[in-house]
C-alpha atoms as a PDB file:
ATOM      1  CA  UNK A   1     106.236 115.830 110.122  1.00  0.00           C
ATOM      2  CA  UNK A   2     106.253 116.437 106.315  1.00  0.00           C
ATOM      3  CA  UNK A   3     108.537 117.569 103.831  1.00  0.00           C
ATOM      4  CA  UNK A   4     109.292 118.496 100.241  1.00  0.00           C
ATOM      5  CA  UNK A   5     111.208 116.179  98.694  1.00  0.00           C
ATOM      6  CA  UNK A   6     112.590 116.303  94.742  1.00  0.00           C
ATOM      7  CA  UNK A   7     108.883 115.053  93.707  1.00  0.00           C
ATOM      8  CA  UNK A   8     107.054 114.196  96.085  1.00  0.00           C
ATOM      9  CA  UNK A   9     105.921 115.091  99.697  1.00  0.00           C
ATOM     10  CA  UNK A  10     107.585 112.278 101.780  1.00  0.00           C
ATOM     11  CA  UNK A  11     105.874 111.761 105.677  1.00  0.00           C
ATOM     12  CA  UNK A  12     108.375 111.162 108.390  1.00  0.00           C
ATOM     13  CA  UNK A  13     106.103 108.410 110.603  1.00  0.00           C
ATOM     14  CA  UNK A  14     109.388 107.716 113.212  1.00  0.00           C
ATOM     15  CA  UNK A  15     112.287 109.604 114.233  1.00  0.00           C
ATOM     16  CA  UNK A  16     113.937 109.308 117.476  1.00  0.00           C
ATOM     17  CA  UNK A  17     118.212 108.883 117.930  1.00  0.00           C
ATOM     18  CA  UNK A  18     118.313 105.434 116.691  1.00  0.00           C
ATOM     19  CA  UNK A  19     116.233 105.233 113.466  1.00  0.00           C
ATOM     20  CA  UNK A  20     114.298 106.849 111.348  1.00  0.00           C
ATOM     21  CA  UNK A  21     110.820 105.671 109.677  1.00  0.00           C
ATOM     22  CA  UNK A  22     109.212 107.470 106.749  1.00  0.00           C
ATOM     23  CA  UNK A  23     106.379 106.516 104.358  1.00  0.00           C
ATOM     24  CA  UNK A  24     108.202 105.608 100.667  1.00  0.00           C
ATOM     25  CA  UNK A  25     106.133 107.381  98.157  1.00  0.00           C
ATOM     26  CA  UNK A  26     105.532 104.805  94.906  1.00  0.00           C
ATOM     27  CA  UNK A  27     107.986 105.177  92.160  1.00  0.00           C
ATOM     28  CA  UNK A  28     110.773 106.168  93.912  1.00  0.00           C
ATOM     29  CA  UNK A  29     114.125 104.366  94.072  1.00  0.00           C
ATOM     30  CA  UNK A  30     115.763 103.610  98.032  1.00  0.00           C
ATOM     31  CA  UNK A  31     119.089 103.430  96.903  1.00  0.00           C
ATOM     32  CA  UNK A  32     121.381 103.900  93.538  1.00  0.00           C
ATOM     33  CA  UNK A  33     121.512 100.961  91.423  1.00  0.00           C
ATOM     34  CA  UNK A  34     118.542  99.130  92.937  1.00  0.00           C
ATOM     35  CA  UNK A  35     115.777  99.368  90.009  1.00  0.00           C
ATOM     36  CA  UNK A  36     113.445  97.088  89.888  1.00  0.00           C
ATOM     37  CA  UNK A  37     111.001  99.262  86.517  1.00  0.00           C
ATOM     38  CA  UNK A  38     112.071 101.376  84.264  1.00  0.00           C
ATOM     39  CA  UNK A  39     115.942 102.571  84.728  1.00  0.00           C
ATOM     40  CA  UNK A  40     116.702 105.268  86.835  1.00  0.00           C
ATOM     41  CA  UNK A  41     118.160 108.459  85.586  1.00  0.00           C
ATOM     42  CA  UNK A  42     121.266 109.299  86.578  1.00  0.00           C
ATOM     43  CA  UNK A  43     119.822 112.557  88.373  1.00  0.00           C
ATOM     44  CA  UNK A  44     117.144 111.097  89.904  1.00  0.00           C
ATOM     45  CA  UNK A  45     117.708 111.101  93.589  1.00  0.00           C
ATOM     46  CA  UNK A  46     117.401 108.147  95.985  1.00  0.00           C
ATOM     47  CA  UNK A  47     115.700 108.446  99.216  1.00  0.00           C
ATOM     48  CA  UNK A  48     118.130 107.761 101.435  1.00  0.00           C
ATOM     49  CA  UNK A  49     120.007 110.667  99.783  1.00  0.00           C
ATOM     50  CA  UNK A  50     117.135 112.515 100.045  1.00  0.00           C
ATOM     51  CA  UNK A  51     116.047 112.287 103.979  1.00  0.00           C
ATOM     52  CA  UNK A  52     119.660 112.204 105.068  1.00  0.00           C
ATOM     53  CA  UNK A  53     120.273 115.748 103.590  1.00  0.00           C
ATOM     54  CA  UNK A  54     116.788 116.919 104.698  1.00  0.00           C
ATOM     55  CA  UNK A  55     117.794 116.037 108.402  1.00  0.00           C
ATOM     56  CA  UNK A  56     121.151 116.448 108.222  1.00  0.00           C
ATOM     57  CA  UNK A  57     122.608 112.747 109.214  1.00  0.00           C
ATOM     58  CA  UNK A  58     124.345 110.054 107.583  1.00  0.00           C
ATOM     59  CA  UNK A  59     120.883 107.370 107.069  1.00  0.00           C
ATOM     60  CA  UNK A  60     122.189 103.378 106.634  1.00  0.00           C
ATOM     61  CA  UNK A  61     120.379 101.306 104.623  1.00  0.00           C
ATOM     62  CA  UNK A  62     118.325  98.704 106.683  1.00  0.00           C
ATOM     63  CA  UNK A  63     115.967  97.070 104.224  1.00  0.00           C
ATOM     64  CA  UNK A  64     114.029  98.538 100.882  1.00  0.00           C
ATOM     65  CA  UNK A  65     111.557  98.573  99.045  1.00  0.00           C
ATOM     66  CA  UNK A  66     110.502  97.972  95.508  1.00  0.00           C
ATOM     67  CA  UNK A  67     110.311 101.194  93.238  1.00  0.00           C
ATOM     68  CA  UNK A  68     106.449 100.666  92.850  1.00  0.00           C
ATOM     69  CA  UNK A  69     105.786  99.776  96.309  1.00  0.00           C
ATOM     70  CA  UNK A  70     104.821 102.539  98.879  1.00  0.00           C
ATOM     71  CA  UNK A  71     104.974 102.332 102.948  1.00  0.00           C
ATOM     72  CA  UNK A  72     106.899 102.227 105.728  1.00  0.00           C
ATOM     73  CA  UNK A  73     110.710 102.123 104.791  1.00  0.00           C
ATOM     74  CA  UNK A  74     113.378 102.259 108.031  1.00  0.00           C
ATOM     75  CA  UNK A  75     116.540 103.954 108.285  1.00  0.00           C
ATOM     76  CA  UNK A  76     119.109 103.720 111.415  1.00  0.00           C
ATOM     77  CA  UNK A  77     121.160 106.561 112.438  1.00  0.00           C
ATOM     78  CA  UNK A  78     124.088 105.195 113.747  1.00  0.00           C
ATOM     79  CA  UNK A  79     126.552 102.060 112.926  1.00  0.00           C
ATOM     80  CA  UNK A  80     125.340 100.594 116.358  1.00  0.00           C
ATOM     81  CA  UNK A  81     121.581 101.224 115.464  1.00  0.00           C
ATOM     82  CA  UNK A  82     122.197  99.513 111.576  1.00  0.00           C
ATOM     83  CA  UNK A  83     124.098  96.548 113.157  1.00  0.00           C
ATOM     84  CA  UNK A  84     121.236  95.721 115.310  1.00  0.00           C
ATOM     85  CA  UNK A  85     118.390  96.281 112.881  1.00  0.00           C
ATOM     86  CA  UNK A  86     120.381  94.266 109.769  1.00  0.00           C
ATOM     87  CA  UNK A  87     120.234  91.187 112.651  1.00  0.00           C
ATOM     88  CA  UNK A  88     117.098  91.268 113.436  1.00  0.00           C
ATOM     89  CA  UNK A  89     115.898  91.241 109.848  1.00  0.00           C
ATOM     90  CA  UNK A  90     117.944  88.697 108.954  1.00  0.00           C
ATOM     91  CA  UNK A  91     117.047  86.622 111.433  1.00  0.00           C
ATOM     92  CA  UNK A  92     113.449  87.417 110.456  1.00  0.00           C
ATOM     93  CA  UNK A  93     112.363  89.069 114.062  1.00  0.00           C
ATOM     94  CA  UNK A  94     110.751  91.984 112.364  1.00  0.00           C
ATOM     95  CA  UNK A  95     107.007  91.498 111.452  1.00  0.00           C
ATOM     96  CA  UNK A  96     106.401  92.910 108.492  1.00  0.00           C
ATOM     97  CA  UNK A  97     102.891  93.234 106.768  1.00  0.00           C
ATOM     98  CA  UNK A  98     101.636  94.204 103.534  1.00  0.00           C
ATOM     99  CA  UNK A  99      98.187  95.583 102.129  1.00  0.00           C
ATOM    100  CA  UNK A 100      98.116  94.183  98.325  1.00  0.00           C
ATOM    101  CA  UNK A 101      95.225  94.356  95.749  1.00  0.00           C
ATOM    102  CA  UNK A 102      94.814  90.889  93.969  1.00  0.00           C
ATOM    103  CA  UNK A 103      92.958  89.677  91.499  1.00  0.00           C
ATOM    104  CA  UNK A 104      89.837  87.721  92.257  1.00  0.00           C
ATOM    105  CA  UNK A 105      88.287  86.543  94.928  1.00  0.00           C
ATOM    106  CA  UNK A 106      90.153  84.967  97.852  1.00  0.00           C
ATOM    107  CA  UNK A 107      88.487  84.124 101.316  1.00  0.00           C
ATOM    108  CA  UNK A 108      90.168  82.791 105.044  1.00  0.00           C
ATOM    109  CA  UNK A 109      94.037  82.690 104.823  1.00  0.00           C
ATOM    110  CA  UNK A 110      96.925  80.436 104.824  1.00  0.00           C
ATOM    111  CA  UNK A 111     100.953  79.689 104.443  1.00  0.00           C
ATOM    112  CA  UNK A 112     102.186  79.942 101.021  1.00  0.00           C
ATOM    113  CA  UNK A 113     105.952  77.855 101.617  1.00  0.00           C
ATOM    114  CA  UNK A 114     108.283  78.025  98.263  1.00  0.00           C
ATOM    115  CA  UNK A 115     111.587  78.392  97.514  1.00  0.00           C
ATOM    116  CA  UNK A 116     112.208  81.706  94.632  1.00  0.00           C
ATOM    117  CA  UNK A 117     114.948  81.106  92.052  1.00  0.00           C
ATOM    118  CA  UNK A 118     116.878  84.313  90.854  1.00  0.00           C
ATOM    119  CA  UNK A 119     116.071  84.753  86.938  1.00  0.00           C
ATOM    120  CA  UNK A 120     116.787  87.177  83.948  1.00  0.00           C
ATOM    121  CA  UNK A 121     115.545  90.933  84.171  1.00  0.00           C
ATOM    122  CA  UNK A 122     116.069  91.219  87.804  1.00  0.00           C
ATOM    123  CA  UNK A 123     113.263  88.582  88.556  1.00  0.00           C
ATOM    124  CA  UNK A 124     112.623  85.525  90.563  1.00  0.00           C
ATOM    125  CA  UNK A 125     110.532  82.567  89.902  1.00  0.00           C
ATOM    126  CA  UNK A 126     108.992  79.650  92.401  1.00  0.00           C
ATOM    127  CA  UNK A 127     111.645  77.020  92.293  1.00  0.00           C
ATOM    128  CA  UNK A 128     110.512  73.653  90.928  1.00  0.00           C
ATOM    129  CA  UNK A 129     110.014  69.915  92.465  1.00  0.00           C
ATOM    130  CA  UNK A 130     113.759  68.938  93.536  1.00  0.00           C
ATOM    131  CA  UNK A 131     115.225  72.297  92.081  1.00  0.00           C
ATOM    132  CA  UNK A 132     117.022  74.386  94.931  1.00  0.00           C
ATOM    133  CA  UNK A 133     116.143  77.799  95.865  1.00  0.00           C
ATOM    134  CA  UNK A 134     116.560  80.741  98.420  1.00  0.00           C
ATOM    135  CA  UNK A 135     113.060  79.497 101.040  1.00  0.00           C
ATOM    136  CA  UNK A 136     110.915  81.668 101.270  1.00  0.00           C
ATOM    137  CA  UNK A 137     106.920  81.607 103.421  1.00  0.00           C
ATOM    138  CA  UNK A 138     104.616  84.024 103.210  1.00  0.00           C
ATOM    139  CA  UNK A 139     101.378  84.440 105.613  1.00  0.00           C
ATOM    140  CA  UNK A 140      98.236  85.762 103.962  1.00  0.00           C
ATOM    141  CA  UNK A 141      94.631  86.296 105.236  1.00  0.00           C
ATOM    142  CA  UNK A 142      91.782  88.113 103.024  1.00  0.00           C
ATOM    143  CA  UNK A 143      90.304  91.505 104.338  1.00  0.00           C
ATOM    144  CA  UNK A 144      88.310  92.517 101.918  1.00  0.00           C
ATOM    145  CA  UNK A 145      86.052  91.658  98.604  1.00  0.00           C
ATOM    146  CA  UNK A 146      85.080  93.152  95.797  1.00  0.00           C
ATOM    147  CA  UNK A 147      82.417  92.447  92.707  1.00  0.00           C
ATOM    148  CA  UNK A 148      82.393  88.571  91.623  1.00  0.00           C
ATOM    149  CA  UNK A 149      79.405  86.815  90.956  1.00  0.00           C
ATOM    150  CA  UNK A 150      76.562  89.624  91.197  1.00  0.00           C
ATOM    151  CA  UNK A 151      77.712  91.602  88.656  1.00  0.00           C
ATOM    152  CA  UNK A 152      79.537  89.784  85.540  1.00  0.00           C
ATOM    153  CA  UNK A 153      80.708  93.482  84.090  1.00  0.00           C
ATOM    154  CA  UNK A 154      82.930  94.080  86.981  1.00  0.00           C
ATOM    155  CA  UNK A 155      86.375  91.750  87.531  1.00  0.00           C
ATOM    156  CA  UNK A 156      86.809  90.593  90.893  1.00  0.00           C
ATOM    157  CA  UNK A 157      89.421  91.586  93.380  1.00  0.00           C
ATOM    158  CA  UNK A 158      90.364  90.890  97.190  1.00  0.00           C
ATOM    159  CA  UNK A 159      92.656  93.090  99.623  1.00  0.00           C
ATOM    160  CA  UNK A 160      95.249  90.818 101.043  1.00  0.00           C
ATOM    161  CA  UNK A 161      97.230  91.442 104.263  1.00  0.00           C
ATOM    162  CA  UNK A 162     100.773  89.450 103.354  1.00  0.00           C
ATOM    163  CA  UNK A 163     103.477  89.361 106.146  1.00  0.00           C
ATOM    164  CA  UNK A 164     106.393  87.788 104.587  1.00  0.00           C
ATOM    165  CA  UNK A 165     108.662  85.715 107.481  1.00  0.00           C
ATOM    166  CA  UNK A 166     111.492  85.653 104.815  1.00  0.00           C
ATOM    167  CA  UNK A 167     113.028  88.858 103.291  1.00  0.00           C
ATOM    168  CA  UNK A 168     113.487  87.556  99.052  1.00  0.00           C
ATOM    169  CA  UNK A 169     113.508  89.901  96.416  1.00  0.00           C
ATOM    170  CA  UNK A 170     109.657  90.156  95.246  1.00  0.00           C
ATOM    171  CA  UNK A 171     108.620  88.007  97.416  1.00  0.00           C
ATOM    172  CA  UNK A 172     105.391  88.663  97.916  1.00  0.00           C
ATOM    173  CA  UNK A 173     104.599  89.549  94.452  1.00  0.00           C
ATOM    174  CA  UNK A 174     105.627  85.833  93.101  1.00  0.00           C
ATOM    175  CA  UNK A 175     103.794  84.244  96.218  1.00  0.00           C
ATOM    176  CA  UNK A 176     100.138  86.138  95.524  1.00  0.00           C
ATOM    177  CA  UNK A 177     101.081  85.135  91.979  1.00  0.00           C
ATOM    178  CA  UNK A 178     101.152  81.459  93.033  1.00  0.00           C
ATOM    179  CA  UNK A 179      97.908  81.546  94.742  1.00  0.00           C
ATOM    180  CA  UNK A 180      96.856  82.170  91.218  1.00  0.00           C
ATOM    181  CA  UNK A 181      95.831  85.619  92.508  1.00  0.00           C
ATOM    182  CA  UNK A 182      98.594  88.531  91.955  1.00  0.00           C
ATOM    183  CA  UNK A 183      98.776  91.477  92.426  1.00  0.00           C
ATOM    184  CA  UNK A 184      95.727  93.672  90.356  1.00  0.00           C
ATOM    185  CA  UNK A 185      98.619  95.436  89.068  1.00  0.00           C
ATOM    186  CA  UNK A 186     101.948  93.626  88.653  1.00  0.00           C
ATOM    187  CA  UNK A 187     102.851  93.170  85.002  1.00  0.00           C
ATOM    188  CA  UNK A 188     105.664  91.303  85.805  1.00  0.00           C
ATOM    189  CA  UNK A 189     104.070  88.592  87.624  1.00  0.00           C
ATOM    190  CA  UNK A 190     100.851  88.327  85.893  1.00  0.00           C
ATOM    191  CA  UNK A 191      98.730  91.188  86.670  1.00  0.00           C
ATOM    192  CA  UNK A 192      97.761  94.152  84.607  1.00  0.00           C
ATOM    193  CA  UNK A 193      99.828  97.283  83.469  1.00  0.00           C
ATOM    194  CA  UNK A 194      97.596  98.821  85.417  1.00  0.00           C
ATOM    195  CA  UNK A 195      94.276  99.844  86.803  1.00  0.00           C
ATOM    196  CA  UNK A 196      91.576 102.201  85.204  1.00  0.00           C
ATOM    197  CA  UNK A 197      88.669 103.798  86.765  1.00  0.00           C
ATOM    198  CA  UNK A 198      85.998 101.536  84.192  1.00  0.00           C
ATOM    199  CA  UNK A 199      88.134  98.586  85.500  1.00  0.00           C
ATOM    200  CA  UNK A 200      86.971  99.480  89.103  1.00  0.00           C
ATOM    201  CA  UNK A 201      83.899 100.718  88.935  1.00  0.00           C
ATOM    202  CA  UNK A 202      81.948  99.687  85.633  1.00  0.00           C
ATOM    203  CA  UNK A 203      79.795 102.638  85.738  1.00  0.00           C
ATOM    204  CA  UNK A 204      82.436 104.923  86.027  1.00  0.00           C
ATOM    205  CA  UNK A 205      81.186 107.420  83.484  1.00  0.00           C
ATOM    206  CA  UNK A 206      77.640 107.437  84.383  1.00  0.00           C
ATOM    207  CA  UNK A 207      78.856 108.629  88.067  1.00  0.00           C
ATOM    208  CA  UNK A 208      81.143 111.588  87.154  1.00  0.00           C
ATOM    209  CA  UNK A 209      84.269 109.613  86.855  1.00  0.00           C
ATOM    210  CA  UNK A 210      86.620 109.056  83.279  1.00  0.00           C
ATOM    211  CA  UNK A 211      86.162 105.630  82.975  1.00  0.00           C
ATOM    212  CA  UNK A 212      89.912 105.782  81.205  1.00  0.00           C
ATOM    213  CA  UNK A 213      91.137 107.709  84.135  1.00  0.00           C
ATOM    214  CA  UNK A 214      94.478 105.912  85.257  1.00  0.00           C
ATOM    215  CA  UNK A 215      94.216 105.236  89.124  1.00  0.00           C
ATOM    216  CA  UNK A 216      96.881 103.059  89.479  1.00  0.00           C
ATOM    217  CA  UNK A 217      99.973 102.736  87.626  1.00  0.00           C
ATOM    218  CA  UNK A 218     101.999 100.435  89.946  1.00  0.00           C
ATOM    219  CA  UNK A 219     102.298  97.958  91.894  1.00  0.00           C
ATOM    220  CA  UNK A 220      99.559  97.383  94.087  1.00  0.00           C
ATOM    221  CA  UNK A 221     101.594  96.652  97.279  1.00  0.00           C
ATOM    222  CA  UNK A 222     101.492  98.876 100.279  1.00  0.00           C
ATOM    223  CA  UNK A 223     104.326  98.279 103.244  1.00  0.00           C
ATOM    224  CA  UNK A 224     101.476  99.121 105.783  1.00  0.00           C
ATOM    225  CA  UNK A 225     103.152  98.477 109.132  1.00  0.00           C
ATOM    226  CA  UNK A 226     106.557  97.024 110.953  1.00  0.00           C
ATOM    227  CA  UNK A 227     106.921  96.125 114.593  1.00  0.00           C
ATOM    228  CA  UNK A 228     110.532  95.791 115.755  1.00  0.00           C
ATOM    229  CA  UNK A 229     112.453  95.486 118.546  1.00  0.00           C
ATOM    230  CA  UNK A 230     114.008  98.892 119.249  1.00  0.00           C
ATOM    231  CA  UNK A 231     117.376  98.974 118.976  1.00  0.00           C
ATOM    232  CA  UNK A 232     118.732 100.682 122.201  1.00  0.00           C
ATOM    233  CA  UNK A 233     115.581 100.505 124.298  1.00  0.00           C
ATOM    234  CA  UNK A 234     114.463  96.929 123.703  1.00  0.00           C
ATOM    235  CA  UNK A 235     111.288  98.377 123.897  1.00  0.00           C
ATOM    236  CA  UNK A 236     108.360  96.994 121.028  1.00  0.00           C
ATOM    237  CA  UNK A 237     108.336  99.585 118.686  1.00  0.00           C
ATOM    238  CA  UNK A 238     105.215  99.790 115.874  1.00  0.00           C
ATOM    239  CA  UNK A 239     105.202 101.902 112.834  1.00  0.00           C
ATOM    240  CA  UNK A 240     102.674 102.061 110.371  1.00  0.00           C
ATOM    241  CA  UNK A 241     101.865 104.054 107.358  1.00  0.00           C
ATOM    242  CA  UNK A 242      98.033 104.629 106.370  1.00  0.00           C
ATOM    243  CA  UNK A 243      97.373 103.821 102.508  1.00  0.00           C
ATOM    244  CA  UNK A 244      98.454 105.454  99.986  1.00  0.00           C
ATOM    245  CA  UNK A 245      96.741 107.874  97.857  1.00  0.00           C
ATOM    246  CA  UNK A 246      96.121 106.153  94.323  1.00  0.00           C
ATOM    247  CA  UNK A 247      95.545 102.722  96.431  1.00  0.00           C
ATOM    248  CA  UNK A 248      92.941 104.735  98.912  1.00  0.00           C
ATOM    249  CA  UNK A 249      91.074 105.998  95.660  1.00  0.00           C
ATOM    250  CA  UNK A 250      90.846 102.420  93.540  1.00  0.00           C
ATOM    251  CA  UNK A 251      89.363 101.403  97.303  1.00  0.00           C
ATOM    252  CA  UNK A 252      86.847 103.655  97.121  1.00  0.00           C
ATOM    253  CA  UNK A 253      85.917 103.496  93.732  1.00  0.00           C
ATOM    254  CA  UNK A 254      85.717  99.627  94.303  1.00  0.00           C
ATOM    255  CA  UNK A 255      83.613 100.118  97.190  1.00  0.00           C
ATOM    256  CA  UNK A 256      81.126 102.511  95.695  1.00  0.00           C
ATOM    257  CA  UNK A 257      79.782  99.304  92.897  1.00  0.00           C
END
C-alpha cells in the first residue's frame, strides 16, 4: 500500500489493529522537535502527523529514527498496543538490524561494547576509561566488499548489517565510527558529506554516469528489518523494508567497478 505524502511517497509495509509499520523515507523528521540535521521548519510535517491523518487514527510514538536514516519505523494504534511495544523495546526484546555503508574494508563480525556520553549539538561520544555512560553493544557482521587493494583509484567500502541490543541516540553511527570504519556518509561522526558517483565508481564518466552526480546525501544507514513480539497475538511478527533508492543506486554503481 502506497501513498502521497507532503514530499515523498511513503510505503505502508504493516498495518493490522495493533500497529502500524511503514518505510521512513530519508530526510524526514518522526516527530516535532526531534532534529538531528539541519532544523526543521516550522511547516514541515512530521510523519507521525502525516500517516495518522492519511489513515485516520491517533499513531503513538514507539521508537524513531534519525532524520537521515530510512527503514522500517513502527507505530501502535492504541494505548494498550504503545504500552506493550515501549516494554519490549526497553527491555531490548525487539531485534533490530541495520544495513550501513562504511568506509573500508571490514571482514567476519563481532561485539562492539561501549558506553555513549551525551555531548554538545545533539551528539554522543564513546565514554572514556572510568568515565560513566548510558551502555550501549552493538552486533556487526560484514556482507559485502567493495574496491581495496586492486584498484588504488577507488576508496574502499563494506556493507555492514548492525543490530543494536541497546536503543542510544546514534548509536550505531558512533559504534561503526569506533571500529574506525563509519558510516561512508556521516559527517558528524567521521565520514563524508556525502557520496558522489566518481567516489563510487572511478570511471564514472567514461560509462555514461556524472562523475559529480550526488548519490547520496545522507546518512548511509538503512532500518532494514524488526522482529517483535506482537502485541495482542503474541505471535512473532517480522517487518522489513527493502533498500532504499539512493542506497540501492551507490550499490550498484559500487558493484559495477
Amino acid at each position: 500500500m502506497r501513498y502521497l505524502g507532503p514530499s515523498a511517497v511513503v510505503e505502508i509495509l504493516h498495518q493490522d489493529d495493533a500497529l502500524i509499520a511503514v518505510s521512513k523515507p530519508a530526510g524526514r523528521i518522526v516527530i516535532p522537535g526531534r532534529v538531528t540535521g539541519p532544523t526543521a521548519p516550522a511547516s514541515e510535517v512530521p510523519l507521525r502527523d502525516e500517516v495518522g491523518a492519511q489513515i485516520g487514527r491517533r499513531l503513538y510514538v514507539v521508537h524513531r529514527l534519525d532524520r537521515g536514516t530510512s527503514g522500517v519505523l513502527l507505530f501502535a494504534l492504541t494505548e494498550a498496543a504503545h504500552r506493550a511495544l515501549s516494554m519490549a523495546f526497553e527491555r531490548h526484546d525487539v531485534d533490530k538490524r541495520y544495513w550501513a555503508l562504511c568506509q573500508g574494508t571490514l571482514v567476519g563480525g563481532g561485539e562492539i561494547d561501549r558506553a555513549l556520553v551525551p555531548i554538545r549539538g545533539g551528539k554522543v561520544r564513546a565514554a572514556r576509561p572510568g568515565e560513566r555512560g548510558k551502555p550501549a553493544a552493538t552486533g556487526w557482521r560484514a556482507l559485502e566488499r567493495f574496491g581495496g587493494r586492486s584498484d588504488e583509484r577507488a576508496g574502499a567500502f563494506t556493507a555492514v548489517e548492525l543490530r543494536p541490543r541497546s536503543g542510544r541516540l546514534h548509536q550505531v553511527r558512533v559504534h561503526a565510527a569506533l571500529l574506525g570504519h563509519p558510516l561512508a556518509v556521516d559527517p558528524d561522526y567521521g565520514g563524508a558529506d556525502a557520496l558522489r558517483a566518481h567516489d563510487l565508481l572511478p570511471e564514472a564518466g567514461a560509462a555514461g554516469t556524472d562523475p559529480d552526480e550526488v548519490v547520496v546525501a545522507r546518512t548511509t544507514l538503512h532500518a532494514c528489518q524488526l522482529r517483535l513480539r506482537h502485541p495482542t497475538t503474541g505471535a512473532t511478527l517480522d517487518i522489513a523494508a527493502p533498500l532504499a533508492a539512493d542506497l540501492d543506486r551507490a550499490v550498484a554503481l559500487l558493484r559495477s567497478r
